[in-house]
C-alpha atoms as a PDB file:
ATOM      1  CA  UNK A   1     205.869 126.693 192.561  1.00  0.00           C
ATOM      2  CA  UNK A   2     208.573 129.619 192.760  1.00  0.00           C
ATOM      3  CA  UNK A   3     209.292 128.516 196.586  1.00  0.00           C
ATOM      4  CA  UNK A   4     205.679 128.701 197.741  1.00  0.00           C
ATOM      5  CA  UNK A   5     203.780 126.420 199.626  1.00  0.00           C
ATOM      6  CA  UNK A   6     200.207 125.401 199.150  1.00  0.00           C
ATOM      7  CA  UNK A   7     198.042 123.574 202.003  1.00  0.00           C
ATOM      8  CA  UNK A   8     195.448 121.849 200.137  1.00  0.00           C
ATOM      9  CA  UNK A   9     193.802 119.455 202.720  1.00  0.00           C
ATOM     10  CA  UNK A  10     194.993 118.916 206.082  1.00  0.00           C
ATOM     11  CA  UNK A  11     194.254 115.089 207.896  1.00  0.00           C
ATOM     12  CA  UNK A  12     195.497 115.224 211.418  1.00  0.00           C
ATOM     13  CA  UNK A  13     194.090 115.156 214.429  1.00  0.00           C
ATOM     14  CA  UNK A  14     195.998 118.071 216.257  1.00  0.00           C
ATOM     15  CA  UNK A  15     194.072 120.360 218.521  1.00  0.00           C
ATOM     16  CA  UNK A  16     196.388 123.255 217.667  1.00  0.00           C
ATOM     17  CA  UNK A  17     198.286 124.185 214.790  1.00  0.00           C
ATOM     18  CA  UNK A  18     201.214 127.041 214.487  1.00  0.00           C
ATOM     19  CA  UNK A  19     201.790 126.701 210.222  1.00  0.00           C
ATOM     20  CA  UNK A  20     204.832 128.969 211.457  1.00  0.00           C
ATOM     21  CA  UNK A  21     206.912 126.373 212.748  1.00  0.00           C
ATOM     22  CA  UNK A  22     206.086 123.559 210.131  1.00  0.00           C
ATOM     23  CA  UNK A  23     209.390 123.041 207.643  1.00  0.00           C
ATOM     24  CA  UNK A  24     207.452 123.232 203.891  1.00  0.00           C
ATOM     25  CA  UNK A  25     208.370 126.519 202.655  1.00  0.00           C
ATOM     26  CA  UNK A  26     206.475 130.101 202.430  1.00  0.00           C
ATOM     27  CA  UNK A  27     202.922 129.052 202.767  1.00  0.00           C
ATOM     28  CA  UNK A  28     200.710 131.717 200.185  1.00  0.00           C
ATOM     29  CA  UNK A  29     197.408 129.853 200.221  1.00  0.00           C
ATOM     30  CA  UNK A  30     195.777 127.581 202.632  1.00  0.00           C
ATOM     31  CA  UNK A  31     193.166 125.714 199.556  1.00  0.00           C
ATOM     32  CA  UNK A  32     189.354 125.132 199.876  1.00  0.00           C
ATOM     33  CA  UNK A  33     188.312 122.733 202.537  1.00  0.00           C
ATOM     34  CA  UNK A  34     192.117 122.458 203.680  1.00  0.00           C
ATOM     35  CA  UNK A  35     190.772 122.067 207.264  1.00  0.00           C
ATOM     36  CA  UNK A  36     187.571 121.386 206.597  1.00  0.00           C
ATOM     37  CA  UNK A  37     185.473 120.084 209.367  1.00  0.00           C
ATOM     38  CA  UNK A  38     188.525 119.484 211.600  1.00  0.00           C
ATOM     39  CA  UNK A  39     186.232 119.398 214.922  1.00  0.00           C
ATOM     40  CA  UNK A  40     188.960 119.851 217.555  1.00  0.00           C
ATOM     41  CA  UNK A  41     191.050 122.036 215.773  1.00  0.00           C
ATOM     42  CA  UNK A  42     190.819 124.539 218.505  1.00  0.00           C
ATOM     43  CA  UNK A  43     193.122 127.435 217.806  1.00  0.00           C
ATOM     44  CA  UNK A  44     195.414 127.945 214.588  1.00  0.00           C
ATOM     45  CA  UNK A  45     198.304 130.607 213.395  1.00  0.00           C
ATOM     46  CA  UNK A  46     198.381 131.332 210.020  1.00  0.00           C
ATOM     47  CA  UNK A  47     201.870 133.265 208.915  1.00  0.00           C
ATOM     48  CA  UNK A  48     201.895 136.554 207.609  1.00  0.00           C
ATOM     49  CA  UNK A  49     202.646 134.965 203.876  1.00  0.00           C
ATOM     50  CA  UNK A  50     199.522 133.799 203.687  1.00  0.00           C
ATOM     51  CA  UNK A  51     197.735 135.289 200.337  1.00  0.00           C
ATOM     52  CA  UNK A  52     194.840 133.300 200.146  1.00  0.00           C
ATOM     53  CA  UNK A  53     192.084 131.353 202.131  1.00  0.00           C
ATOM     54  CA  UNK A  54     189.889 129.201 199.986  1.00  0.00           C
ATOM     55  CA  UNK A  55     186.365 128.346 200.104  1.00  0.00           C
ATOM     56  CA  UNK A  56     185.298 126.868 203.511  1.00  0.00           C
ATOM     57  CA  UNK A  57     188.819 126.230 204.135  1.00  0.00           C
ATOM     58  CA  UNK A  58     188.162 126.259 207.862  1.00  0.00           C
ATOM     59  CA  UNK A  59     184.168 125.578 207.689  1.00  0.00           C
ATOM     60  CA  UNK A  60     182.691 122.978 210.376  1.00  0.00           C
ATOM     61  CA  UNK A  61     185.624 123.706 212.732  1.00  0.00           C
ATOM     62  CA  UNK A  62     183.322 123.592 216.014  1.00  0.00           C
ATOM     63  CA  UNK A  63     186.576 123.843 218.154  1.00  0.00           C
ATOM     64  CA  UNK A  64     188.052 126.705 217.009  1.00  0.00           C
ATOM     65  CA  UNK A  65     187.115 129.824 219.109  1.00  0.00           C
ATOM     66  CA  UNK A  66     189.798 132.526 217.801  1.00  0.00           C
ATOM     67  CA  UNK A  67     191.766 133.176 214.441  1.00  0.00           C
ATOM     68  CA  UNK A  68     193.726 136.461 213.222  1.00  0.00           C
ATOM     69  CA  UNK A  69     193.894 136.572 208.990  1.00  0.00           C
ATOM     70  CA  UNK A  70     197.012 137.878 208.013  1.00  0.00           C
ATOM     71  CA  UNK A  71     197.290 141.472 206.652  1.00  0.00           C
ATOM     72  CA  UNK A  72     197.899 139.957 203.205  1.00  0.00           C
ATOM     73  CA  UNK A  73     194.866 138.269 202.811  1.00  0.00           C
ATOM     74  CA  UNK A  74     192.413 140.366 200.382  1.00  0.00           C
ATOM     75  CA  UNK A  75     188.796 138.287 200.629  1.00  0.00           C
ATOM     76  CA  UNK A  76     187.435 136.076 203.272  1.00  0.00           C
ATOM     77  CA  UNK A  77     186.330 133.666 200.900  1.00  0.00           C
ATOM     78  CA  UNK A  78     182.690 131.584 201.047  1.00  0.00           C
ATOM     79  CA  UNK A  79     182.254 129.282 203.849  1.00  0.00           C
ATOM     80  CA  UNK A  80     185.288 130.072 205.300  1.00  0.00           C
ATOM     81  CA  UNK A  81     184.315 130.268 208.818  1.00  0.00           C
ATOM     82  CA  UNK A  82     181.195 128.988 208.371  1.00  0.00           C
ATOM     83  CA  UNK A  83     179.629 126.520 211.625  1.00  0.00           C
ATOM     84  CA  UNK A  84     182.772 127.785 213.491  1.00  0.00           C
ATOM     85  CA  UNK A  85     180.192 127.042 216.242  1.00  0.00           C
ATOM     86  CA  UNK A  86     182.983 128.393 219.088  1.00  0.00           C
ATOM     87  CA  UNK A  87     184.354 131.230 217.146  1.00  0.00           C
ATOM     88  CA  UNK A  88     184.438 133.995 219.711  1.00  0.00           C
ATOM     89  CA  UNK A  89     186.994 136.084 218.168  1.00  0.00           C
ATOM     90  CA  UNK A  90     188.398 137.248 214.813  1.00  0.00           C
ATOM     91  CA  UNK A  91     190.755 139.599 213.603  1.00  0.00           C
ATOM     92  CA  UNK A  92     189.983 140.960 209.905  1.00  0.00           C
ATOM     93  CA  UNK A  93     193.314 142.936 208.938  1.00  0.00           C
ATOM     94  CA  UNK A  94     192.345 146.144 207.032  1.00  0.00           C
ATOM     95  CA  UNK A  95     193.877 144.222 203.283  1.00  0.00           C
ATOM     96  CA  UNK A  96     190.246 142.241 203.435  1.00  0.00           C
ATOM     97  CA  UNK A  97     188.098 144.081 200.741  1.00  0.00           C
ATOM     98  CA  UNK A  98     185.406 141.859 200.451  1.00  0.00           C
ATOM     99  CA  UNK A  99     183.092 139.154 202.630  1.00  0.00           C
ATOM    100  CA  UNK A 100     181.889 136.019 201.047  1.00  0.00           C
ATOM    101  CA  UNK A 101     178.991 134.527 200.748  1.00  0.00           C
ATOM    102  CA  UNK A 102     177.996 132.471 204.414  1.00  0.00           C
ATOM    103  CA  UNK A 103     181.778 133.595 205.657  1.00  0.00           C
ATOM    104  CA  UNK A 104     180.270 133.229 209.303  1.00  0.00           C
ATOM    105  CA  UNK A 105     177.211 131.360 208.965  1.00  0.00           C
ATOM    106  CA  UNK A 106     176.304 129.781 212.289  1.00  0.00           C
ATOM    107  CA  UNK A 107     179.478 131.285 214.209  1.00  0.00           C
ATOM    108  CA  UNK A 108     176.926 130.826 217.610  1.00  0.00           C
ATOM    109  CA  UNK A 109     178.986 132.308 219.913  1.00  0.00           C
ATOM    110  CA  UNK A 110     180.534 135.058 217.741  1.00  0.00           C
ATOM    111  CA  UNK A 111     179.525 138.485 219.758  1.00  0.00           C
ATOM    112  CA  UNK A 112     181.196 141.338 218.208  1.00  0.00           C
ATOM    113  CA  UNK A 113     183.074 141.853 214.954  1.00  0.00           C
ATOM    114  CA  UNK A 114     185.362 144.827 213.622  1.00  0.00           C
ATOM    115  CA  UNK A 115     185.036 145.499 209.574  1.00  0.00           C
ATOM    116  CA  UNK A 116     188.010 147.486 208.048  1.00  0.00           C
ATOM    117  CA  UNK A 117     186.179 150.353 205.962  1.00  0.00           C
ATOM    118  CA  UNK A 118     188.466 148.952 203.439  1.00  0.00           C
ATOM    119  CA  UNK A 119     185.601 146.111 202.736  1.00  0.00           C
ATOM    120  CA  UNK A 120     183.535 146.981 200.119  1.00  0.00           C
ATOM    121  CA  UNK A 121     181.220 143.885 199.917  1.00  0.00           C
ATOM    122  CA  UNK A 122     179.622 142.044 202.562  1.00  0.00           C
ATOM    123  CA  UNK A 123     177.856 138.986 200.466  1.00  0.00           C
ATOM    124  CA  UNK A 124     174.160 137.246 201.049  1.00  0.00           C
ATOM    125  CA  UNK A 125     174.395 135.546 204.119  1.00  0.00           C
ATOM    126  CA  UNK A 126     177.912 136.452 205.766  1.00  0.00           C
ATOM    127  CA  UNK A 127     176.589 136.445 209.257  1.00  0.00           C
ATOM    128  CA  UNK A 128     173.757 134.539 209.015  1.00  0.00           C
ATOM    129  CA  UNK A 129     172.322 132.346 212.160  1.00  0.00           C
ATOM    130  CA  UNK A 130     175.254 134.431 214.292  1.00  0.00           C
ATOM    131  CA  UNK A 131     172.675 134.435 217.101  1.00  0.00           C
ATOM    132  CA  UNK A 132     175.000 136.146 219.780  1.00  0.00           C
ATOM    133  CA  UNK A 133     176.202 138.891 217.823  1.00  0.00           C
ATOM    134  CA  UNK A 134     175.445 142.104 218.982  1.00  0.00           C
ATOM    135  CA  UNK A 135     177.645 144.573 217.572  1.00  0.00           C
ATOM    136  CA  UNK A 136     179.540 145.297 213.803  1.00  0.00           C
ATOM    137  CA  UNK A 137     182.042 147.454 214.387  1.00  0.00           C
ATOM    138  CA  UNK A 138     182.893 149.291 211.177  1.00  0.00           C
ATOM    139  CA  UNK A 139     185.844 151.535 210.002  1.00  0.00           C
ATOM    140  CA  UNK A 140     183.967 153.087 207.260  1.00  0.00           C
ATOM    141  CA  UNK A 141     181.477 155.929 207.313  1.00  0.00           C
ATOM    142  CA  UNK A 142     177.645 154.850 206.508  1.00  0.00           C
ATOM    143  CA  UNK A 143     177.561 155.617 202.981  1.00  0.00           C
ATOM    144  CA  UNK A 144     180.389 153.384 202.517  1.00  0.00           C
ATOM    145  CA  UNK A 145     178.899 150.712 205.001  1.00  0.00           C
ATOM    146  CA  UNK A 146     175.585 150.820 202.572  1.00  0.00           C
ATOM    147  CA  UNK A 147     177.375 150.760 200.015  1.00  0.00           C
ATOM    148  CA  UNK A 148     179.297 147.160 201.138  1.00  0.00           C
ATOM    149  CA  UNK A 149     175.629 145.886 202.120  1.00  0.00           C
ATOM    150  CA  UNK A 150     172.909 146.407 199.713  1.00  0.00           C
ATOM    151  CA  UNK A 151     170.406 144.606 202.410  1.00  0.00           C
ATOM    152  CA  UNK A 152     170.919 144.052 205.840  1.00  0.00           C
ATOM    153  CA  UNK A 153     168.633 141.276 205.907  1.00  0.00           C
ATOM    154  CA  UNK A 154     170.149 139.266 202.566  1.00  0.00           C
ATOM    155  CA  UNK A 155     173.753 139.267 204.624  1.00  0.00           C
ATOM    156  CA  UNK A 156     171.976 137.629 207.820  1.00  0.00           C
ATOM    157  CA  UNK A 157     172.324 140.001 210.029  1.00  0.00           C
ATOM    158  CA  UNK A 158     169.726 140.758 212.745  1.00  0.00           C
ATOM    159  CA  UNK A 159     167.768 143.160 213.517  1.00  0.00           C
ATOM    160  CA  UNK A 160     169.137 143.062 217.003  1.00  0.00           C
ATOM    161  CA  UNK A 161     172.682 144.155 215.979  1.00  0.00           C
ATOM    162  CA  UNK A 162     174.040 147.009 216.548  1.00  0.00           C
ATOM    163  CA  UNK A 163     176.391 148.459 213.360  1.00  0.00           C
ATOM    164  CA  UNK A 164     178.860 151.382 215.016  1.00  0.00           C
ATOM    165  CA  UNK A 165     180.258 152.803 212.117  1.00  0.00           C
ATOM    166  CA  UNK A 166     183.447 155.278 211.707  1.00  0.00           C
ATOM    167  CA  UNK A 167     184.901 152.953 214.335  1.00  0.00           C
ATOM    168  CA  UNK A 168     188.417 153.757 214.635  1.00  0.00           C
END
């Protein structure tokens, strides 16, 4: 549609995937449960063209341990992440506005994360069962980070965990 691409479900077996160098056009939107449960996907680049990430597009991806959203991307949908079980690393560019409902659910080994103040929702159950993270990292002052949470407990995230906020 108008030159752009669509990934809407992805069955290979490839342990890691560059979308930059496959031939199909401007990718915009990689589709609900494109990648779903892809268990040695271990690392993937998603282009800067990317728009969209649908709903646990890359949920049950055991393998994968580190991902950078492009700046264009606006909501980290539900599920998205969710049982990335290796998932020691993202990048959230500041466009992300909002966190979906179980967006990192049982990320295990996910220690740290760094929230652009420009998020304004974090949804029930983001970070739930994220049992090594220790520290939220977040751009925004701590009006805005209440604000984005209405209760730390209904977005998972522990008691244990430290939230730094006005992180530059």
């Amino acid at each position: 549609k108008n030159g752009k691409t669509a990934i809407l479900e992805y069955l290979g077996n490839e342990k890691n995937i560059d979308l930059r160098t496959l031939n199909i056009g401007e990718i915009t939107t990689i589709g609900g449960y494109a990648f779903y449960s892809c268990e040695e996907l271990a690392a993937i680049t998603i282009p800067d063209s990317v728009t969209s990430i649908g709903m646990s597009a890359f949920e049950d991806c055991e393998s994968l341990a580190a991902i950078t959203i492009p700046d264009g991307v606006t909501r980290i949908s539900q599920n998205a992440f969710s049982s990335c079980r290796n998932l020691t690393d993202i990048v959230i560019p500041k466009s992300v506005t909002s966190i979906g409902t179980f967006a990192f659910y049982y990320c295990r080994k996910l220690t740290a994360i760094i929230i652009p103040g420009n998020v304004t929702s974090i949804e029930n159950r983001a970070f739930s069962a994220c049992d090594a993270l220790k520290d939220i990292y977040y751009a925004g002052s701590e009006a805005q980070w209440t604000s984005a949470i209405t209760d730390r407990a209904a977005a998972g995230i522990a008691d244990s965990v430290t939230i730094h906020c006005n992180y530059p």
